[in-house]
C-alpha atoms as a PDB file:
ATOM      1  CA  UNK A   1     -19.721  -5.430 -45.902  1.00  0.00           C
ATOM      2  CA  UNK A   2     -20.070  -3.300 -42.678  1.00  0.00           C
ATOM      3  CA  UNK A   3     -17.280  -4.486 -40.118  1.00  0.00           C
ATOM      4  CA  UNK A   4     -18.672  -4.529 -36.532  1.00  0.00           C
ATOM      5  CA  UNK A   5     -16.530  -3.971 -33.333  1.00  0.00           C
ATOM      6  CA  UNK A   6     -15.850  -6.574 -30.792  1.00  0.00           C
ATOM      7  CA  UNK A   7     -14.511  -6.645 -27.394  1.00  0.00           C
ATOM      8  CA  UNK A   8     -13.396  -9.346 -25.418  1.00  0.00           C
ATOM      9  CA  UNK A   9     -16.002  -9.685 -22.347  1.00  0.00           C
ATOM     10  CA  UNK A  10     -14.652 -12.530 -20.824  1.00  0.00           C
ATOM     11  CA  UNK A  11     -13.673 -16.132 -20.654  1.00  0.00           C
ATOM     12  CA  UNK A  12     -15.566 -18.890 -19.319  1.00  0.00           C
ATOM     13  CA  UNK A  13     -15.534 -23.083 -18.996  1.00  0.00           C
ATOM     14  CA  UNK A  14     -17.670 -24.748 -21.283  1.00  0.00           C
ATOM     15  CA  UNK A  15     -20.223 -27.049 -19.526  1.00  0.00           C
ATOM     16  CA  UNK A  16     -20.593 -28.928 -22.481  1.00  0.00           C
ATOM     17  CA  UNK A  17     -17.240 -29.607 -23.861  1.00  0.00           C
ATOM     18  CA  UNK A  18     -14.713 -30.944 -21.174  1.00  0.00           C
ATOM     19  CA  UNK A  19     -11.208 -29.113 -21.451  1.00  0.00           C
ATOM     20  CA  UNK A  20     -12.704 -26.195 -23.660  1.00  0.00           C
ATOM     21  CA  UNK A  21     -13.505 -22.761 -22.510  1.00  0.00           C
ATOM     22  CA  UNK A  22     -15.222 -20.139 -24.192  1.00  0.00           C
ATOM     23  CA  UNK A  23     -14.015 -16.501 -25.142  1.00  0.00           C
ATOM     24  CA  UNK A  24     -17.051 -14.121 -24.964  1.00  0.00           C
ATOM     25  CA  UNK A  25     -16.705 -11.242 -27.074  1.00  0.00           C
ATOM     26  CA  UNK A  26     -19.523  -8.170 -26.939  1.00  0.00           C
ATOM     27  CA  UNK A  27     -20.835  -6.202 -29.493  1.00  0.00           C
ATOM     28  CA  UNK A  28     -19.478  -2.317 -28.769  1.00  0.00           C
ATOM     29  CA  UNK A  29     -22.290  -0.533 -29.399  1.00  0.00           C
ATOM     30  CA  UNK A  30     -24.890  -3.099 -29.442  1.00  0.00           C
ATOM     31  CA  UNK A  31     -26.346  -6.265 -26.887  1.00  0.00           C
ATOM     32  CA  UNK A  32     -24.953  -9.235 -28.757  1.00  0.00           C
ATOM     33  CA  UNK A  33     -22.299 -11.535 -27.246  1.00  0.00           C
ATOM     34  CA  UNK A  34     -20.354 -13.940 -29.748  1.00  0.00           C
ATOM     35  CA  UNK A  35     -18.853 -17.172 -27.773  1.00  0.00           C
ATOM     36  CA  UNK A  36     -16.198 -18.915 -29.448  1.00  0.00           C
ATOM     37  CA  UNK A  37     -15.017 -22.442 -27.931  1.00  0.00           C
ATOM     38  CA  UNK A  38     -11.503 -22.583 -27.882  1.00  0.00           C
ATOM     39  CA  UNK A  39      -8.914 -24.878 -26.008  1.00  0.00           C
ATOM     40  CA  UNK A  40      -6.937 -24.029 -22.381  1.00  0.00           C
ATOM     41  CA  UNK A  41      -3.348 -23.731 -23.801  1.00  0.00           C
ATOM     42  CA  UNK A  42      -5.636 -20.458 -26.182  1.00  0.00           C
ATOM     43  CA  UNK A  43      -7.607 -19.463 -23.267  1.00  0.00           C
ATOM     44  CA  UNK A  44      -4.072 -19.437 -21.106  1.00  0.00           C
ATOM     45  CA  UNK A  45      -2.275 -17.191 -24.040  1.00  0.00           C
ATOM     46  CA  UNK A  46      -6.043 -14.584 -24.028  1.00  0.00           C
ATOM     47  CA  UNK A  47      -5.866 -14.437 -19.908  1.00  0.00           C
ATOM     48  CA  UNK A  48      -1.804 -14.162 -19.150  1.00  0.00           C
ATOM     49  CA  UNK A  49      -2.249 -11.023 -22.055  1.00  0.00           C
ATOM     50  CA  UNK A  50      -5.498  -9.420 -20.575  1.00  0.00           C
ATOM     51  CA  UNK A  51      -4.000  -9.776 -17.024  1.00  0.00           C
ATOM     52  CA  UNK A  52      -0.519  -8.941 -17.983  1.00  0.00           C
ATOM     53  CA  UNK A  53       1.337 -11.337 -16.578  1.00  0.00           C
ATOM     54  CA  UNK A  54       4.877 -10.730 -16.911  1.00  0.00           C
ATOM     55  CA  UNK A  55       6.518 -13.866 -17.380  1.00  0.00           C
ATOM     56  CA  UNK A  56      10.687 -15.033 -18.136  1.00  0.00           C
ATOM     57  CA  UNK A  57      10.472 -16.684 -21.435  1.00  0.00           C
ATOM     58  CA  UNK A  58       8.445 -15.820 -24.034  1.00  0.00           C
ATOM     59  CA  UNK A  59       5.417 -17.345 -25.071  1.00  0.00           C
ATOM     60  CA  UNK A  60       4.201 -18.515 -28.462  1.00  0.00           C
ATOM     61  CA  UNK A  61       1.930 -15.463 -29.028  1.00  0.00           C
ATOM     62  CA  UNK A  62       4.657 -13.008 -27.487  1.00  0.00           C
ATOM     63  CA  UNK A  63       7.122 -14.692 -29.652  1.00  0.00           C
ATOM     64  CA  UNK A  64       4.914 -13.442 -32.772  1.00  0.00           C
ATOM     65  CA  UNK A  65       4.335 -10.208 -31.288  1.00  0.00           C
ATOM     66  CA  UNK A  66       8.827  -9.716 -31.327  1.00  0.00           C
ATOM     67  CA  UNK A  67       8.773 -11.067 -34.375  1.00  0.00           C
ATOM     68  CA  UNK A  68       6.210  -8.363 -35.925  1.00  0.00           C
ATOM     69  CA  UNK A  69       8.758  -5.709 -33.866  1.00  0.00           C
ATOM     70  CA  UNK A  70      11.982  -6.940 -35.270  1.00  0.00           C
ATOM     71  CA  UNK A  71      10.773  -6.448 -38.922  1.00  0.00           C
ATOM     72  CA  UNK A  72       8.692  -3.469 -38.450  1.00  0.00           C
ATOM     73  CA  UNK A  73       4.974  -5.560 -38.869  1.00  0.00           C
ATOM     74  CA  UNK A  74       2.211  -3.419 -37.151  1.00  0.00           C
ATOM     75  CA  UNK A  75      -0.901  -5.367 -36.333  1.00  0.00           C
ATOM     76  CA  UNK A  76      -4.065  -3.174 -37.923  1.00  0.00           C
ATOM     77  CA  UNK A  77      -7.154  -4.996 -36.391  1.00  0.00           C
ATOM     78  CA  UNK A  78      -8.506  -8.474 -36.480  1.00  0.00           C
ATOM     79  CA  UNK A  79     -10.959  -9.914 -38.380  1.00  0.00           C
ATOM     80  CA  UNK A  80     -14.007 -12.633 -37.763  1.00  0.00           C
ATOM     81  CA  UNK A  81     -14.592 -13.085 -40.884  1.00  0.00           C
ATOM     82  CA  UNK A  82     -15.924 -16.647 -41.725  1.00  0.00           C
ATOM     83  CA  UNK A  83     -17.670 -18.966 -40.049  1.00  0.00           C
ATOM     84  CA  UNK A  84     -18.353 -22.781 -41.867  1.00  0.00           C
ATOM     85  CA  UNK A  85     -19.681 -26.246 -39.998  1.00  0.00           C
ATOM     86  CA  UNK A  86     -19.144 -24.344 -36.348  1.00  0.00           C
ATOM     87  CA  UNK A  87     -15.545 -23.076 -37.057  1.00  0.00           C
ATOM     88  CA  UNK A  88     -14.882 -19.688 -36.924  1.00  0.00           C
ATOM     89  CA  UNK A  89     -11.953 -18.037 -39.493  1.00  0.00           C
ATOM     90  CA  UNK A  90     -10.371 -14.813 -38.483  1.00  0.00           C
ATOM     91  CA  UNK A  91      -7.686 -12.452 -40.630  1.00  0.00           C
ATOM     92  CA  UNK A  92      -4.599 -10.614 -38.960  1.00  0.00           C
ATOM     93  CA  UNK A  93      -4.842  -7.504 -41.013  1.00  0.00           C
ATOM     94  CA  UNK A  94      -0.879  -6.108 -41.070  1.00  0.00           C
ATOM     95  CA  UNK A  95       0.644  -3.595 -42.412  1.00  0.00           C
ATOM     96  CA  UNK A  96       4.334  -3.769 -43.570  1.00  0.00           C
ATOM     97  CA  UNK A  97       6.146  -0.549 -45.553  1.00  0.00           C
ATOM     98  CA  UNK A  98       3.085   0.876 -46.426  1.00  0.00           C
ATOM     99  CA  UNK A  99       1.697  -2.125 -47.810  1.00  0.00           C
ATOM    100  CA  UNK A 100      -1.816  -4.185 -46.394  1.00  0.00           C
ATOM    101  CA  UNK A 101      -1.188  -7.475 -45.505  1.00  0.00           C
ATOM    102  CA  UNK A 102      -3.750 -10.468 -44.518  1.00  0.00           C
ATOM    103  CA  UNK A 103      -3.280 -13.505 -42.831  1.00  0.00           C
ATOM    104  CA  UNK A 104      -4.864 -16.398 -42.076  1.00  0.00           C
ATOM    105  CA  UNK A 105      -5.167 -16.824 -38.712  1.00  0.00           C
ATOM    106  CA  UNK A 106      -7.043 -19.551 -36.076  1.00  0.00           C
ATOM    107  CA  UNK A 107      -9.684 -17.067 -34.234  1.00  0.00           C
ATOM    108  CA  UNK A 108      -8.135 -18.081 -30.918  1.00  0.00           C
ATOM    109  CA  UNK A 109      -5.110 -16.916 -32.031  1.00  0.00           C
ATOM    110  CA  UNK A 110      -5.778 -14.096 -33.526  1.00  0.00           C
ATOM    111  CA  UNK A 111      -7.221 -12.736 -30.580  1.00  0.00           C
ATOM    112  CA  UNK A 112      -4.655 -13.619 -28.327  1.00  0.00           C
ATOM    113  CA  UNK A 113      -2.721 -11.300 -31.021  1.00  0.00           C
ATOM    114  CA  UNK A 114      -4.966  -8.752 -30.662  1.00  0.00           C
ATOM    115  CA  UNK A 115      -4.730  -8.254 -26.659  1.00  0.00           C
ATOM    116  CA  UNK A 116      -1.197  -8.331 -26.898  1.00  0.00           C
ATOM    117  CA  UNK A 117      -1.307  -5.346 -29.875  1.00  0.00           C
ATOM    118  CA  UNK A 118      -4.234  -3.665 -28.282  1.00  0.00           C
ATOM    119  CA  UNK A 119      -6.056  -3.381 -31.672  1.00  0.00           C
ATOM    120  CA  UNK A 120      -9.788  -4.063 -32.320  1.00  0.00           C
ATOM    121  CA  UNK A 121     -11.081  -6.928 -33.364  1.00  0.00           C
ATOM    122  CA  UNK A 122     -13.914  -6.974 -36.126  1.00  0.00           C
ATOM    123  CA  UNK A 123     -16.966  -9.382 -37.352  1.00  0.00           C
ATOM    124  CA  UNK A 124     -19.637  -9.006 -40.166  1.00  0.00           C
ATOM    125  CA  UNK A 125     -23.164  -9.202 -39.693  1.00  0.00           C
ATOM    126  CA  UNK A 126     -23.942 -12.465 -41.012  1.00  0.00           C
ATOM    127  CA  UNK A 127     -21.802 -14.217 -38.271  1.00  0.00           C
ATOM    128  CA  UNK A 128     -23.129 -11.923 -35.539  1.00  0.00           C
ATOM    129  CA  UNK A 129     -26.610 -13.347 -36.672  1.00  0.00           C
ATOM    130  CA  UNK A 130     -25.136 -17.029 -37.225  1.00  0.00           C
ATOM    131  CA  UNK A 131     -23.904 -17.364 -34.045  1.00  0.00           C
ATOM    132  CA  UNK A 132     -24.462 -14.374 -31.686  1.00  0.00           C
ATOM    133  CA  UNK A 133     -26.752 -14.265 -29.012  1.00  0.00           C
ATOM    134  CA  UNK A 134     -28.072 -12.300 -25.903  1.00  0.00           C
ATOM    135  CA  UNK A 135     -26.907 -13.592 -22.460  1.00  0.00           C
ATOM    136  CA  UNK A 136     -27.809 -12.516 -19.195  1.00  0.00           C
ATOM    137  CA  UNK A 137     -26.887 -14.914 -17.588  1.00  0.00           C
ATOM    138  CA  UNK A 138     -23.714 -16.892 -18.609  1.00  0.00           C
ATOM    139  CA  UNK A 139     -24.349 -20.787 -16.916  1.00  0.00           C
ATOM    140  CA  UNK A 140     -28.153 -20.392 -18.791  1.00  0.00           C
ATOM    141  CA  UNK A 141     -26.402 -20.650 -22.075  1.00  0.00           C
ATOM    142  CA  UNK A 142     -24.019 -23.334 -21.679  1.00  0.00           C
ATOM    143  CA  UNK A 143     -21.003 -21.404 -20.264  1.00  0.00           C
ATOM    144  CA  UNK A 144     -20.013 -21.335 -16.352  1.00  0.00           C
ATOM    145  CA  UNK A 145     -18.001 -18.390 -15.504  1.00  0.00           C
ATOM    146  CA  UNK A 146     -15.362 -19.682 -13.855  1.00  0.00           C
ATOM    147  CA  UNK A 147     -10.753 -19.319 -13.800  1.00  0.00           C
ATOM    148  CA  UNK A 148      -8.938 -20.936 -15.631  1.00  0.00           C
ATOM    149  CA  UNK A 149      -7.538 -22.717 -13.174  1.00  0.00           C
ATOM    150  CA  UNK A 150     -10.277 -24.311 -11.661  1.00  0.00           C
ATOM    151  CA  UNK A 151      -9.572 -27.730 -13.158  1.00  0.00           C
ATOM    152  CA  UNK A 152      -5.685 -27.186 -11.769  1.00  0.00           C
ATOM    153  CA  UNK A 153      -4.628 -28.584  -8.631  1.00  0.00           C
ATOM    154  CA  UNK A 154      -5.694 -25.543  -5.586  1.00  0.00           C
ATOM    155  CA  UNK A 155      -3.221 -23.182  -5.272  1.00  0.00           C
ATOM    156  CA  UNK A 156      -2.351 -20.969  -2.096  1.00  0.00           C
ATOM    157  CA  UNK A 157      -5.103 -18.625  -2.107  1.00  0.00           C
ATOM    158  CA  UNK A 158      -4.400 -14.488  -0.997  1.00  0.00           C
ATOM    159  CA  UNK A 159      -5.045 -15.008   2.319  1.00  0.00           C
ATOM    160  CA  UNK A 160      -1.886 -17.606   2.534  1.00  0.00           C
ATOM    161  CA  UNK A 161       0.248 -15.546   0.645  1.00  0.00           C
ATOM    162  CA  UNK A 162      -0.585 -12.260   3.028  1.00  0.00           C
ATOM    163  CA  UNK A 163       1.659 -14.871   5.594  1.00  0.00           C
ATOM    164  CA  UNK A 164       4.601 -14.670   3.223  1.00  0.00           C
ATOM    165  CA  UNK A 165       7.152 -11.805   3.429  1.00  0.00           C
ATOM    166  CA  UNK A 166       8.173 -10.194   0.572  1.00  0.00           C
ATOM    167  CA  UNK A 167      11.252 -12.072  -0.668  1.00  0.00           C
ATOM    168  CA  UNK A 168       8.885 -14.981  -0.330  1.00  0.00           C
ATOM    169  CA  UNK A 169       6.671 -13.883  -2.515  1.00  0.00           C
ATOM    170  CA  UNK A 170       8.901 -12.432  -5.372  1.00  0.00           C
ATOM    171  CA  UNK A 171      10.979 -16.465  -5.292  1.00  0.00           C
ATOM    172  CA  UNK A 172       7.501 -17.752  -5.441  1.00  0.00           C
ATOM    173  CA  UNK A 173       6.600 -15.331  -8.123  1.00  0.00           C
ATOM    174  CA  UNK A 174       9.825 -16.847 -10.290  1.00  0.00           C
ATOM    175  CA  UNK A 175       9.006 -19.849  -9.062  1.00  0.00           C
ATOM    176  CA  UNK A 176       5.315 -20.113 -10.477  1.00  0.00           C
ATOM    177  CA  UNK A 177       6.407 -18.154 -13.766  1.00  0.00           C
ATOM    178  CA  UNK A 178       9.132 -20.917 -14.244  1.00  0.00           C
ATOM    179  CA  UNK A 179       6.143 -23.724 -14.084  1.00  0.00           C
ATOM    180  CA  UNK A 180       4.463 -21.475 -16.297  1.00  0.00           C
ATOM    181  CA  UNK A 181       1.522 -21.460 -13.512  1.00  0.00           C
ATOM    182  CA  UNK A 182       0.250 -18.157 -14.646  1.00  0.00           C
ATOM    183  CA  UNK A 183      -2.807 -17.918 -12.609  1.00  0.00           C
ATOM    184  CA  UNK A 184      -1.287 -18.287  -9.919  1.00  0.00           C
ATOM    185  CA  UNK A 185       1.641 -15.574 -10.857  1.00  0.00           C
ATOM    186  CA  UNK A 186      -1.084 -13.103 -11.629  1.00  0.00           C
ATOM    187  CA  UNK A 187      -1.944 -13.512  -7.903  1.00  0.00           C
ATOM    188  CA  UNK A 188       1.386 -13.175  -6.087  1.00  0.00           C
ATOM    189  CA  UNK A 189       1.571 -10.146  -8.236  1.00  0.00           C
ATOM    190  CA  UNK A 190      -1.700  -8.583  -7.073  1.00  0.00           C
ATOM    191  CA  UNK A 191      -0.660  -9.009  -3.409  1.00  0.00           C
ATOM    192  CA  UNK A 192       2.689  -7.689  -4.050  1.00  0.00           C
ATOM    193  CA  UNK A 193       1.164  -4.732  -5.826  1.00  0.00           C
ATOM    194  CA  UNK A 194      -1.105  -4.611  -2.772  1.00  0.00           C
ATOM    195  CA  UNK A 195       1.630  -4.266  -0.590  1.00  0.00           C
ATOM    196  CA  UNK A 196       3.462  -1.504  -2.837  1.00  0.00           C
ATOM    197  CA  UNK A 197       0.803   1.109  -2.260  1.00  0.00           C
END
């Protein structure tokens, strides 16, 4: 079967599913988006990568991605490759001394693998006609595009941290990595990038 290149377009919060948000991934190539619901902690581990978010500890998905390092385990691509009763089923396609390697792999994690190995990420047809679609506009087809934080407690926006020298902002920086708050990291490091140039 003809594989057929994805890219991650975005993420969004479901309207219809509380706690659930959606990772849109686009057709390269071609019009067709593919949403796949998948749960905050997976849509945290997609957005810190995507945004790269430099945080203390590692995280699960990070952990994986050392792992792979330490025992010489590159990451090929990732495949869509099944979809049964509304669940998607992806592959991590690895290679290891020469030798191909699959594994079975939630979808939502296997794409958090895949941003954090900056390899492609494949489907097949069938699923592309099972479950793609067209959208315009996101909120018309269920999904509200939206951050992840938004159902978070409100965090100092930019124009409070522009107030803050920068000492502040780096202990605040630690400080929101440490709570694992990485939305709000990601902006503390755009202002302090901001103030870099």
């Amino acid at each position: 079967m003809r594989k057929i290149e994805l890219e991650i377009a975005g993420l969004s919060h479901t309207i219809t599913q509380s706690q659930s948000y959606a990772v849109l991934l686009s057709e390269i190539n071609g019009v067709r988006k593919l949403p796949i619901v998948i749960g905050a902690f997976e849509a945290q581990a997609i957005a810190v990568a995507i945004e790269k978010v430099t945080i203390n500890r590692p995280l699960s998905h990070d952990l994986i991605k050392n792992i792979f390092g330490v025992f010489n385990i590159q990451l090929k691509e990732v495949v869509i490759d099944n979809l049964q009763d509304g669940i998607f089923y992806a592959k991590l396609i690895c290679e290891h001394e020469g030798q191909e390697i699959e594994v079975d792999s939630r979808t939502s994690d296997a794409l958090a693998l895949a941003v954090r190995f900056s390899c492609p990420v494949f489907t097949y047809e069938f699923i592309l006609e099972a479950a793609g679609t067209i959208i315009n506009e996101p909120e018309k087809e269920g999904f509200e595009e939206t951050e992840l934080a938004e159902k978070q407690p409100a965090k100092k926006t930019r124009a409070d941290y522009t107030k803050l020298t920068l000492k502040e902002l780096q202990d605040k920086l630690k400080e929101l990595l440490d709570k694992e708050d990485y939305e709000g990291a990601a902006r503390i490091r755009d202002e302090i990038g901001k103030r870099g140039k």
